[in-house]
C-alpha atoms as a PDB file:
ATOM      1  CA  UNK A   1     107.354 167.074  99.287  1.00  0.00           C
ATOM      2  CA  UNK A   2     104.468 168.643  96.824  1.00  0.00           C
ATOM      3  CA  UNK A   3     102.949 166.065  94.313  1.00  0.00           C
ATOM      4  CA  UNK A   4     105.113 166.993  91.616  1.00  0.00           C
ATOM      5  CA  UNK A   5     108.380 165.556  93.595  1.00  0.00           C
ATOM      6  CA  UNK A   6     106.424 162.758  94.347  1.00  0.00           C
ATOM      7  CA  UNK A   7     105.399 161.591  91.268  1.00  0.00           C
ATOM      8  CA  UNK A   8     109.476 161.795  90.266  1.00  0.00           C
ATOM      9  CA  UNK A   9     109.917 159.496  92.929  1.00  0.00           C
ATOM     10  CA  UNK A  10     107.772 156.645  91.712  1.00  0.00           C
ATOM     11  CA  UNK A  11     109.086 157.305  88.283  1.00  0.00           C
ATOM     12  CA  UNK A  12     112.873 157.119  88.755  1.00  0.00           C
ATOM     13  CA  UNK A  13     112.717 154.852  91.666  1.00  0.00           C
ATOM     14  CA  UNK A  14     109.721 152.921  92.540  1.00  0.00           C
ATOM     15  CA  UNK A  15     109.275 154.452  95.793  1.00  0.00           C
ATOM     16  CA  UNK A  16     106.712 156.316  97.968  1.00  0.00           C
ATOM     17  CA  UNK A  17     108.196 159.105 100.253  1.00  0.00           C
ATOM     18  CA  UNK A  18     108.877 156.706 102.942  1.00  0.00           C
ATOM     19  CA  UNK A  19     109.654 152.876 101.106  1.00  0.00           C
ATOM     20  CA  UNK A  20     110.947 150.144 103.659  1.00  0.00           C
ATOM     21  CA  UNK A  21     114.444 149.494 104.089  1.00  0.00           C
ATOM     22  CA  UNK A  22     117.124 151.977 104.040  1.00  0.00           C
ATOM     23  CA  UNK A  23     117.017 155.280 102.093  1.00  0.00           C
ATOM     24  CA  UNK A  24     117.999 158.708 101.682  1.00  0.00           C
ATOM     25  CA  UNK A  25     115.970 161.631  99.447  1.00  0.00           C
ATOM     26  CA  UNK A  26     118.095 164.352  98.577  1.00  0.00           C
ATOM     27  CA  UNK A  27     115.862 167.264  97.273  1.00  0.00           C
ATOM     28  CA  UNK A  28     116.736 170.531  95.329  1.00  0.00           C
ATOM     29  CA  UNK A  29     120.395 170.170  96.944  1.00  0.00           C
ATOM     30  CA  UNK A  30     119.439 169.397 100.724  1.00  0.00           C
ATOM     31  CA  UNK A  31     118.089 165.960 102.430  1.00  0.00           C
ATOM     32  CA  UNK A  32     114.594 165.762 102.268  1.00  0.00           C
ATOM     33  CA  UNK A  33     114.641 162.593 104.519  1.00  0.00           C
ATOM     34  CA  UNK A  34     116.349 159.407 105.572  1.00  0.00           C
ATOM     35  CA  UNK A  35     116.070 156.239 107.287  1.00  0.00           C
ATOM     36  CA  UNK A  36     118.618 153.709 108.162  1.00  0.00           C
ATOM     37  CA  UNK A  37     118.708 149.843 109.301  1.00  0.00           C
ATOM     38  CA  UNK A  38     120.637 147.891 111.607  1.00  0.00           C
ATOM     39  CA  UNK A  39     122.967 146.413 108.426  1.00  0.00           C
ATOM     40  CA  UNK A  40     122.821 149.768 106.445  1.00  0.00           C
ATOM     41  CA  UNK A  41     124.203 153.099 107.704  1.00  0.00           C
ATOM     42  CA  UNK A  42     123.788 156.251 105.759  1.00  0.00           C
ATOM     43  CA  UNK A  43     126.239 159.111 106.770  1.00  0.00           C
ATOM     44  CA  UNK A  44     126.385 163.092 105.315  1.00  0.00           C
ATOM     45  CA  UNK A  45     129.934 163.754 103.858  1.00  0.00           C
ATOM     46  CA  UNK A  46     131.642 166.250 106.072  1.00  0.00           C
ATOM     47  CA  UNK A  47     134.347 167.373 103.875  1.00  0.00           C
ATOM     48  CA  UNK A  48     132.064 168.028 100.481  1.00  0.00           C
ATOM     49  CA  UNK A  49     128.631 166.908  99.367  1.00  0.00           C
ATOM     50  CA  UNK A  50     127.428 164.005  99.196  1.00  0.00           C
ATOM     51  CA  UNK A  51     126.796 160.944 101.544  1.00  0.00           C
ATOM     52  CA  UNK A  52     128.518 157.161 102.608  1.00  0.00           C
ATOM     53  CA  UNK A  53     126.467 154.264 102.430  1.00  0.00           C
ATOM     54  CA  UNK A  54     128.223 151.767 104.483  1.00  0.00           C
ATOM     55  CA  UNK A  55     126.606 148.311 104.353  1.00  0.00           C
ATOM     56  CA  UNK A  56     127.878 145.673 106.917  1.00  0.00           C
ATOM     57  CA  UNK A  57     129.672 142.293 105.894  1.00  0.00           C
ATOM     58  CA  UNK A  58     126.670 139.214 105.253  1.00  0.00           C
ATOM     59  CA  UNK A  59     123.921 141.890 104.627  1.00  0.00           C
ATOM     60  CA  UNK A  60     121.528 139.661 102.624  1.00  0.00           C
ATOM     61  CA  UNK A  61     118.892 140.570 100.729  1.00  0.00           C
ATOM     62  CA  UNK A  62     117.818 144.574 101.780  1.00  0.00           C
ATOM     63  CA  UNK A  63     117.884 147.621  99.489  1.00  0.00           C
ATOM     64  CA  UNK A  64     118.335 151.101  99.973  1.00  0.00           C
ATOM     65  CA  UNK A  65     117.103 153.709  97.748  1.00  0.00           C
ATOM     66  CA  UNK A  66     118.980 157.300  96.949  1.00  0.00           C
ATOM     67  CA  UNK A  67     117.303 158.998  94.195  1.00  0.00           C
ATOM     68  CA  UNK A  68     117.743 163.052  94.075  1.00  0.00           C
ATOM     69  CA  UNK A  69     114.918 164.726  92.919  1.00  0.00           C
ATOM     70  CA  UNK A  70     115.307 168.914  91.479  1.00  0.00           C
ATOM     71  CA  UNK A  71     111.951 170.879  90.860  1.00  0.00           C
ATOM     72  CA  UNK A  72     114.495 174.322  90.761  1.00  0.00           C
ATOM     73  CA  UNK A  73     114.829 176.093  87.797  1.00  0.00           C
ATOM     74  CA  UNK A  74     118.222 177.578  87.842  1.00  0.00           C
ATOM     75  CA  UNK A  75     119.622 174.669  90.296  1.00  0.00           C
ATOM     76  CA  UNK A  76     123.254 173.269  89.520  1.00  0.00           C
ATOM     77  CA  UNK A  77     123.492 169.903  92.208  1.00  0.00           C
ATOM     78  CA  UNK A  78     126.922 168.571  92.507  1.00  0.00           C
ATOM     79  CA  UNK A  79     127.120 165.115  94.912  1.00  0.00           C
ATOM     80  CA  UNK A  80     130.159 162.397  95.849  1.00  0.00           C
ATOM     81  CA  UNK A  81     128.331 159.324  97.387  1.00  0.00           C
ATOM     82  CA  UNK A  82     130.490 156.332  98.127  1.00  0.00           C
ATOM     83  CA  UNK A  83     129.189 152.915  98.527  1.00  0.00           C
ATOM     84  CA  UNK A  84     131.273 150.383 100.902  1.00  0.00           C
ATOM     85  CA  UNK A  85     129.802 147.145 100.591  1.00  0.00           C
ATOM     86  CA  UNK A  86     130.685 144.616 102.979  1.00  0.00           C
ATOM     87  CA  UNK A  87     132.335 141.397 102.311  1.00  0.00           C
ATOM     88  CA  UNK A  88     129.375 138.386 101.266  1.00  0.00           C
ATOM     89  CA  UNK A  89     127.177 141.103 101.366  1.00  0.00           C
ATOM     90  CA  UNK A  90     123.938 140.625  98.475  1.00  0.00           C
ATOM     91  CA  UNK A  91     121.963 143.549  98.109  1.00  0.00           C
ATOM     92  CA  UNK A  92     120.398 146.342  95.794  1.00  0.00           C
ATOM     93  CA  UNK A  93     120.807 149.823  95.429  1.00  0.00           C
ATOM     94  CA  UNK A  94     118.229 151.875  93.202  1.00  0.00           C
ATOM     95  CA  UNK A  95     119.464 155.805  92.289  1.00  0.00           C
ATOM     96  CA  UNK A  96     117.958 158.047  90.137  1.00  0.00           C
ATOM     97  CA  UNK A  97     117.706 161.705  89.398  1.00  0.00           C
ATOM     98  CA  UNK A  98     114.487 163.175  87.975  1.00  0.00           C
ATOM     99  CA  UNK A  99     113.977 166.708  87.462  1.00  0.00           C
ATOM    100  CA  UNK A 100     111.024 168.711  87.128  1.00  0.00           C
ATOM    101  CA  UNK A 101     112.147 172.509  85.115  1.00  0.00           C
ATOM    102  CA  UNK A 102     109.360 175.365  84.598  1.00  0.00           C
ATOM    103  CA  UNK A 103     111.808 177.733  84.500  1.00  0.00           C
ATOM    104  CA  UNK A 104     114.316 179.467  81.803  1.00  0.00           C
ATOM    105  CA  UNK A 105     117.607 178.532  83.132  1.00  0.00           C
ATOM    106  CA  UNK A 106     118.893 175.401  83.440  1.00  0.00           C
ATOM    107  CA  UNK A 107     118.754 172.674  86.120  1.00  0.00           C
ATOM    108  CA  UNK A 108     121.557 169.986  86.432  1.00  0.00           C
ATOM    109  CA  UNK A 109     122.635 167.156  88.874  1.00  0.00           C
ATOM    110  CA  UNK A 110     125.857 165.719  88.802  1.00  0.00           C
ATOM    111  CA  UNK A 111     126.635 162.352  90.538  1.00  0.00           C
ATOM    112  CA  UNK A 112     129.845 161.307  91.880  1.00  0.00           C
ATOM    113  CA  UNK A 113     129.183 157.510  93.009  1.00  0.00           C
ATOM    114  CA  UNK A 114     132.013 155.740  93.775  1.00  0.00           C
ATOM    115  CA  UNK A 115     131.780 151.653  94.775  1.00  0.00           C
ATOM    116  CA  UNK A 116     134.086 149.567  97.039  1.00  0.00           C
ATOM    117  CA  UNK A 117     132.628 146.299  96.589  1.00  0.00           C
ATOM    118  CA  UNK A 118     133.819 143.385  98.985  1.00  0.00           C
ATOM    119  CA  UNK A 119     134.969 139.721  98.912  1.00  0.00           C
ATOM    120  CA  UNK A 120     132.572 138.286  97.206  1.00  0.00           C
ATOM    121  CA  UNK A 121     129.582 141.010  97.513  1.00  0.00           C
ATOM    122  CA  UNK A 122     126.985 140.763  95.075  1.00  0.00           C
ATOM    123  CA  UNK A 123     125.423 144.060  94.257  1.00  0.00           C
ATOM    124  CA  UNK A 124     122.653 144.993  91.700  1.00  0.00           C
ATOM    125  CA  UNK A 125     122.565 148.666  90.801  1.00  0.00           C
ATOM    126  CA  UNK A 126     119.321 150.149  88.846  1.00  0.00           C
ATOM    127  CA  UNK A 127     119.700 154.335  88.071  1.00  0.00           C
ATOM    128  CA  UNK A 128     117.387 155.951  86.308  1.00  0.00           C
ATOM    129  CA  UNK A 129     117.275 159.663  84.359  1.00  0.00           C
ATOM    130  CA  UNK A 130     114.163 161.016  83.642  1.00  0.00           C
ATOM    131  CA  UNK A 131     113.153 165.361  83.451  1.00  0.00           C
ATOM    132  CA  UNK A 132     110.399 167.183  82.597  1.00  0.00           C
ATOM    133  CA  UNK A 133     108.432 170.986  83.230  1.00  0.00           C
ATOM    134  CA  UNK A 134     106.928 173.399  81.073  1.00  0.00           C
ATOM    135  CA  UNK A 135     109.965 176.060  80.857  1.00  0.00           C
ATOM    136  CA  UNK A 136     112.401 176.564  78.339  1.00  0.00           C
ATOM    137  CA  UNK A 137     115.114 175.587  80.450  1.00  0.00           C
ATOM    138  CA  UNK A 138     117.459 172.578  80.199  1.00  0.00           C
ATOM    139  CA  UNK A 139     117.944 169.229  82.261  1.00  0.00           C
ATOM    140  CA  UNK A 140     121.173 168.221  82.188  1.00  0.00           C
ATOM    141  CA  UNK A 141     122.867 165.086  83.929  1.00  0.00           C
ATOM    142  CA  UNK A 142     126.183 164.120  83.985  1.00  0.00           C
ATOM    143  CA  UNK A 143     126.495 161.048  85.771  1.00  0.00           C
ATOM    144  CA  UNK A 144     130.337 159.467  87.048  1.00  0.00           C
ATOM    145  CA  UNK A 145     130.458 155.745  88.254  1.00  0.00           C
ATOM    146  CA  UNK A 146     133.582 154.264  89.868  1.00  0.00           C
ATOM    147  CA  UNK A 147     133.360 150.914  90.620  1.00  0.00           C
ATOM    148  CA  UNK A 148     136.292 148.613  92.146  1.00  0.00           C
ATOM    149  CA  UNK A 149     135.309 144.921  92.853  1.00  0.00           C
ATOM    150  CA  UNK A 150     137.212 142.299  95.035  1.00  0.00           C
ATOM    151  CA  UNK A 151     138.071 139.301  94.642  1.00  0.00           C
ATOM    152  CA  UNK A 152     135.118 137.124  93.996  1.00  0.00           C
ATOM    153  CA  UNK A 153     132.905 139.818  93.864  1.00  0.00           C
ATOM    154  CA  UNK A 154     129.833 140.576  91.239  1.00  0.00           C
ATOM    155  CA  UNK A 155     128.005 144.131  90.336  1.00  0.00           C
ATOM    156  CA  UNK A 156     125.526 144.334  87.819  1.00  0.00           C
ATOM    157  CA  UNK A 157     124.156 147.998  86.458  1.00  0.00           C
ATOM    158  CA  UNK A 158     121.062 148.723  85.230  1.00  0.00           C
ATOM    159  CA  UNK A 159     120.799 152.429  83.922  1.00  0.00           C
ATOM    160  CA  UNK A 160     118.347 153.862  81.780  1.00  0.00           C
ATOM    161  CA  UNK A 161     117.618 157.709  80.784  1.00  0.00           C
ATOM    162  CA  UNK A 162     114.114 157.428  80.411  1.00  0.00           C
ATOM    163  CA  UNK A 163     113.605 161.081  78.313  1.00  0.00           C
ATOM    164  CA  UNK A 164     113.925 164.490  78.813  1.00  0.00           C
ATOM    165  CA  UNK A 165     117.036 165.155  79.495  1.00  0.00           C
ATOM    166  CA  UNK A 166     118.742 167.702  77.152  1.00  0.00           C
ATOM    167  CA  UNK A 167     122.529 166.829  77.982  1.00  0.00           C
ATOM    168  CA  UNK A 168     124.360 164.135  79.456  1.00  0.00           C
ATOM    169  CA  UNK A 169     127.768 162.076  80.134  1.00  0.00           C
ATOM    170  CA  UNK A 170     127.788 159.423  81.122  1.00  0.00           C
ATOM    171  CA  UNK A 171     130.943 158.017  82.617  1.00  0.00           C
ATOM    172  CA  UNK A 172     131.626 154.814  84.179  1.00  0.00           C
ATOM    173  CA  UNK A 173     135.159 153.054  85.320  1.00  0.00           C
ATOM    174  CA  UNK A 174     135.757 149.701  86.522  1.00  0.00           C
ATOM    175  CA  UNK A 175     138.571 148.036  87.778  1.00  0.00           C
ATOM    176  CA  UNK A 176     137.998 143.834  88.513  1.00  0.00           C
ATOM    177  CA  UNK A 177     140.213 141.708  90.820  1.00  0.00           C
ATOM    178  CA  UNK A 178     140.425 137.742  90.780  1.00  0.00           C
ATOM    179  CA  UNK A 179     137.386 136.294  89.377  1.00  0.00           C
ATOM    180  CA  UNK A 180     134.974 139.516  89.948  1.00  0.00           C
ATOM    181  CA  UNK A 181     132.686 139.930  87.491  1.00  0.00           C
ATOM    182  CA  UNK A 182     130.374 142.850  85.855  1.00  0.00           C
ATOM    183  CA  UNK A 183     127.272 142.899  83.820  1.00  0.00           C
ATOM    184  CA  UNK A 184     126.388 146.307  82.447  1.00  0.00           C
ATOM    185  CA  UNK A 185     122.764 147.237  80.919  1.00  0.00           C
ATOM    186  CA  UNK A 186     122.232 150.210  79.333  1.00  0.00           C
ATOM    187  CA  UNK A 187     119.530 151.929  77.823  1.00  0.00           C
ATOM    188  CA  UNK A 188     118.814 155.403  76.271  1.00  0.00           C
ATOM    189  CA  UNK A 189     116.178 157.703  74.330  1.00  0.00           C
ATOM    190  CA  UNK A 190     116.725 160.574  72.910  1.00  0.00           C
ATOM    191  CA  UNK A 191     114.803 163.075  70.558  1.00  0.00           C
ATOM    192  CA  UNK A 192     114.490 166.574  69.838  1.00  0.00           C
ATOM    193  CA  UNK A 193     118.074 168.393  69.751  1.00  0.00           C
ATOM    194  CA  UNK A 194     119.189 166.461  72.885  1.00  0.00           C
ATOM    195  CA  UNK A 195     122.699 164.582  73.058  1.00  0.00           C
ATOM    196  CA  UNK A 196     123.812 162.073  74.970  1.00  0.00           C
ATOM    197  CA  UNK A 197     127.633 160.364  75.650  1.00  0.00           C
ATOM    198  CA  UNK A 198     128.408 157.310  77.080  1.00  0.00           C
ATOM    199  CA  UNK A 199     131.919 156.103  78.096  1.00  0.00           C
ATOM    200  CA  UNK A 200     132.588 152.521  79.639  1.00  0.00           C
ATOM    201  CA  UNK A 201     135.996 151.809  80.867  1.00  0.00           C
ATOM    202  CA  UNK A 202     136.433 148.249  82.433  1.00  0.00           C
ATOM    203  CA  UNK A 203     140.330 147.331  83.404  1.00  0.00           C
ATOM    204  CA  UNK A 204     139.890 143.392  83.921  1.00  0.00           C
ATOM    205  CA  UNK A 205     142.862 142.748  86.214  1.00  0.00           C
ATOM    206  CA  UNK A 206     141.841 139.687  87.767  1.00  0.00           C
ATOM    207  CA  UNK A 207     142.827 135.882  86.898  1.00  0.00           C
ATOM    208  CA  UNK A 208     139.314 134.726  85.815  1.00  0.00           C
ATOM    209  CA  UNK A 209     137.833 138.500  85.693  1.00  0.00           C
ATOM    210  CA  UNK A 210     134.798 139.084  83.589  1.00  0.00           C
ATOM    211  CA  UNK A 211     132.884 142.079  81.769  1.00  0.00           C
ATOM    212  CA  UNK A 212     129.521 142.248  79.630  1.00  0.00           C
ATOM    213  CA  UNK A 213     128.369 145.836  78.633  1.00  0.00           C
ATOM    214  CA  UNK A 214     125.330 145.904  76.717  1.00  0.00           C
ATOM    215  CA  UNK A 215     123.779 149.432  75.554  1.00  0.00           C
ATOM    216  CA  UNK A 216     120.492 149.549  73.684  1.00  0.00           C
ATOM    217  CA  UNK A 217     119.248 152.984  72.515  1.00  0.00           C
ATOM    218  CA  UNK A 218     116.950 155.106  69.893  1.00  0.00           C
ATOM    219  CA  UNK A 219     117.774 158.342  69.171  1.00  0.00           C
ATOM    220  CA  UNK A 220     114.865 159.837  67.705  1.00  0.00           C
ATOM    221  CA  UNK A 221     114.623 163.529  65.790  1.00  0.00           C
ATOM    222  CA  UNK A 222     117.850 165.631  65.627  1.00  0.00           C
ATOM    223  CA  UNK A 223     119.630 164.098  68.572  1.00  0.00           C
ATOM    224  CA  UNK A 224     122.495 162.682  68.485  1.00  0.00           C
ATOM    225  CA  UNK A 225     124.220 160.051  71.232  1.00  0.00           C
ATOM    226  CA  UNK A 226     127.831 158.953  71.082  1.00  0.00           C
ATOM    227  CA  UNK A 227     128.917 155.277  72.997  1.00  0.00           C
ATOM    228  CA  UNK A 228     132.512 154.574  73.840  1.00  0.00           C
ATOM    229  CA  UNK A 229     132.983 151.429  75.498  1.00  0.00           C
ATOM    230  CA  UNK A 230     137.243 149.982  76.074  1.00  0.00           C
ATOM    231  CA  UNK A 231     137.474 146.693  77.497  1.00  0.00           C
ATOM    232  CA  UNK A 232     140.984 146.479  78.539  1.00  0.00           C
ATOM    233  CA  UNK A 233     142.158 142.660  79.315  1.00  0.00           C
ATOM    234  CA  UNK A 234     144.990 142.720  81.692  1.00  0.00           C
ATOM    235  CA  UNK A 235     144.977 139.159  82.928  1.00  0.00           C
ATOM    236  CA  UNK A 236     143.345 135.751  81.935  1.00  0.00           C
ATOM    237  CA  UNK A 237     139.687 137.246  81.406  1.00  0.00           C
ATOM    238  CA  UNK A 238     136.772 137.505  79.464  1.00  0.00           C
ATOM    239  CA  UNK A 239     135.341 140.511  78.301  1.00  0.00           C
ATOM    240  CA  UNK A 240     132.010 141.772  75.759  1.00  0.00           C
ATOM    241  CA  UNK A 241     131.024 145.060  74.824  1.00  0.00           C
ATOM    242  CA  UNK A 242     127.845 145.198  72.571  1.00  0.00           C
ATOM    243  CA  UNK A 243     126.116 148.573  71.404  1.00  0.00           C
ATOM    244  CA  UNK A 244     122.535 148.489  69.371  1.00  0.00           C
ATOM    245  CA  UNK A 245     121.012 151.490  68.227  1.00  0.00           C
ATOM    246  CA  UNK A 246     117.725 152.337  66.083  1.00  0.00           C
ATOM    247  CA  UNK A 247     117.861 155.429  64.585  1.00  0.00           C
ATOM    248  CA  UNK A 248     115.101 157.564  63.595  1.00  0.00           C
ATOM    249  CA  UNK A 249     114.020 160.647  61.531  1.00  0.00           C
ATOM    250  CA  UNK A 250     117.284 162.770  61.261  1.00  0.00           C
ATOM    251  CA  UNK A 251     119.057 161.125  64.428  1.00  0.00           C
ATOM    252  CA  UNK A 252     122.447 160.454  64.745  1.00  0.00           C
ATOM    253  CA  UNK A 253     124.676 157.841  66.470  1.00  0.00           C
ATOM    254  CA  UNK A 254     128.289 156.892  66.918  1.00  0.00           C
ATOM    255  CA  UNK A 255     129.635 153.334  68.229  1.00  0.00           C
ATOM    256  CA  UNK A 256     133.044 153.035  69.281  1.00  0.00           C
ATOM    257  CA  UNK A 257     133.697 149.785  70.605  1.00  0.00           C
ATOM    258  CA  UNK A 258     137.228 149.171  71.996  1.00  0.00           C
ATOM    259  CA  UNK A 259     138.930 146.199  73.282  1.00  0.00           C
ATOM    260  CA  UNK A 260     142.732 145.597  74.055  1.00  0.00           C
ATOM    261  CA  UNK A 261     144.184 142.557  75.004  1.00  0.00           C
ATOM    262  CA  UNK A 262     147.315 143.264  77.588  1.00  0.00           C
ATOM    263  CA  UNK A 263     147.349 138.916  78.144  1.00  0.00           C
ATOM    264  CA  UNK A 264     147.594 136.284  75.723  1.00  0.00           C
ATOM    265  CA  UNK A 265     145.050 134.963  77.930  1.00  0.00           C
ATOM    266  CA  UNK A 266     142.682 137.431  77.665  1.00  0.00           C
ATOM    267  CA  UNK A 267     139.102 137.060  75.432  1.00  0.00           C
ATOM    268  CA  UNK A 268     137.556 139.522  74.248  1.00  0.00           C
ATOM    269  CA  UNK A 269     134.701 140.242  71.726  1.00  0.00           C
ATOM    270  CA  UNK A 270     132.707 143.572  70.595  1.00  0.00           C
ATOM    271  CA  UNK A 271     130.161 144.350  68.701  1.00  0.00           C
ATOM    272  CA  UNK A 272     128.348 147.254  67.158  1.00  0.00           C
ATOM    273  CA  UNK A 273     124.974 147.770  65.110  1.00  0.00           C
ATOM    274  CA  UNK A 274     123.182 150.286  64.345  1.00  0.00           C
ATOM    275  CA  UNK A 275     119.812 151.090  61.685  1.00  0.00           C
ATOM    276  CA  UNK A 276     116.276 151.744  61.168  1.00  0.00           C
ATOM    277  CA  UNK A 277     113.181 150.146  61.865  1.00  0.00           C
ATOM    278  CA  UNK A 278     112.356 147.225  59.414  1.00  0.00           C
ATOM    279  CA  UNK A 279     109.637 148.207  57.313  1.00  0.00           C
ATOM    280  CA  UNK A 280     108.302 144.566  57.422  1.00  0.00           C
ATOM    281  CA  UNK A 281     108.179 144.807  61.489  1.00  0.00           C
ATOM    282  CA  UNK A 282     105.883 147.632  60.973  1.00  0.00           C
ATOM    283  CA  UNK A 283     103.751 146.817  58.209  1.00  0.00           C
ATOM    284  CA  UNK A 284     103.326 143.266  60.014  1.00  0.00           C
ATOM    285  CA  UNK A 285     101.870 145.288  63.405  1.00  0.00           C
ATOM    286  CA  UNK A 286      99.645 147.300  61.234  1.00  0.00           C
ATOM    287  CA  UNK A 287      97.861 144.691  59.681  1.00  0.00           C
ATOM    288  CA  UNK A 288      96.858 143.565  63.644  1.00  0.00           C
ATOM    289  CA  UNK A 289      95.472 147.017  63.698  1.00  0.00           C
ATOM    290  CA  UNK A 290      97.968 149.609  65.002  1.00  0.00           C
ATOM    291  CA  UNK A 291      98.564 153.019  63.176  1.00  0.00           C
ATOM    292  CA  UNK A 292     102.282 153.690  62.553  1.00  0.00           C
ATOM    293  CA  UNK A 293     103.008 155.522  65.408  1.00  0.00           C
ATOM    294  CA  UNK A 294     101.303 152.853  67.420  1.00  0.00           C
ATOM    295  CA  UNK A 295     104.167 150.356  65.572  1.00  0.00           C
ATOM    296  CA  UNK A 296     106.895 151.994  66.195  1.00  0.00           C
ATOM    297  CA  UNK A 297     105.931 152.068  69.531  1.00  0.00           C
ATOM    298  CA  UNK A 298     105.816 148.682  70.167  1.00  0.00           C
ATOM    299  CA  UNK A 299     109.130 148.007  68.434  1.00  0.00           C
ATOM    300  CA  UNK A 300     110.870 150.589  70.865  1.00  0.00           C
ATOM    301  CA  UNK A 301     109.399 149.240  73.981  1.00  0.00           C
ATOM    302  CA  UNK A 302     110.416 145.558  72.818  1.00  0.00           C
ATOM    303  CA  UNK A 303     114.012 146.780  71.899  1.00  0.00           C
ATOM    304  CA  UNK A 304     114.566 148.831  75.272  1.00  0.00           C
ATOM    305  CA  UNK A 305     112.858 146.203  77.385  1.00  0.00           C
END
């Protein structure tokens, strides 16, 4: 890999070319390279594209990385991966997609990633979107999570789209057995004329299930992002969906929390918020010294932090 795919690497996952544990680098469509462990086995799809990551039963405390990094102008990247996490198994997975466009035409990934988490598994999941180049072409991701948790078992997400990516949706279903739980984190920036969707569906079918999605995002410019979020109680549960949103210049958001409850056991709270920067939090950082832009800054990092 040049420097260029490199530097996407450490951006969207933390990672040098060859990090310890288990990994696999899928570049411009094609594995770049992969390494596997004695509790993690990585496996090319045979029927369509994409890869398993199988991860034995008691696997405790290892990580594998999959990011996908596209430097093609003109390259459309479809993958399925499916995750099959072992029962008692606690371990994290980092994604990612960056893409690096010099080019006219667009360049898009698409992610398939479909979880079977085990009895009692605990798995923390950390995806991040970031693109960049020179061109006038467009980076587009459209990323599809399917998550299905056992009884007893806990996921938490952490996804963030970092910038430059012109188009996205981003779609994520869960569906929670007996006293599985999952915590959601989300975070997104936008600006120029980009848009970006997000649509959370969480079926809590479990006695004792639980759900918390939280999205945070600033849409900056003339871009415009769109959050859907249904909670859908099914049993004796618990369930919160929370969206907060700065908006900024001639930006535009939509917040469409939904929750139904299906049990008169079920609880269930949203909530929804969206506005400008306070003009007293800036003025206050500018008296310490910082221009405006330097304020605004500051707030933004705090908010998506």
């Amino acid at each position: 890999m040049n420097n260029t795919e490199l530097e996407l690497l450490k951006i969207i996952a933390d990672m040098s070319a060859s990090p310890d544990g288990a990994y696999n680098i899928r570049s411009n469509g094609k594995l770049a390279d992969r390494h596997v462990t004695e509790n993690i086995d990585i496996r090319t799809k045979t029927d369509k594209p994409g890869i398993d990551i199988i991860i034995k039963p008691d696997t405790k405390g290892e990580t594998v990385h999959i990011p996908v990094i596209i430097s093609e102008t003109g390259l459309k990247d479809l993958v399925y991966n499916d995750f099959i996490i072992g029962e008692n198994a606690d371990v994290t997975i980092v994604a990612g997609c960056g893409i690096h466009n010099c080019g006219e035409r667009e360049a898009r990934h698409d992610g398939i990633h479909t979880f079977f988490v085990g009895k009692n598994a605990k798995v923390k999941y950390i995806e991040k979107h970031y693109g960049d180049g020179d061109g006038n072409g467009e980076n587009n991701m459209n990323p599809t999570t399917i998550v299905n948790i056992a009884e007893g078992g806990y996921m938490e997400m952490e996804t963030a789209q970092i910038k430059g990516i012109d188009s996205t949706l981003r779609t994520t279903k869960a569906r929670l057995s007996d006293n599985a739980s999952i915590v959601i984190h989300e975070k997104i920036m936008t600006h120029g004329k980009q848009s970006a969707e997000t649509d959370f569906t969480v079926d809590l079918d479990g006695v004792n299930s639980g759900a918390n999605v939280i999205s945070r995002s600033v849409a900056k410019g003339d871009s415009r992002q769109r959050f859907l979020s249904k909670i859908n109680g099914n049993n004796i549960c618990s369930g919160h969906t929370e969206c907060d949103a700065i908006i900024m210049d001639n930006g535009k958001v939509s917040a469409v929390p939904e929750i139904t409850a299906n049990c008169i056991d079920a609880s269930l709270i949203h909530e929804a918020a969206i506005g400008k920067i306070a003009g007293d939090q800036l003025i206050k950082l500018m008296t310490l010294g910082l221009t405006e832009k330097e304020a605004e800054e500051q707030i933004i990092n705090g908010f998506l932090k």
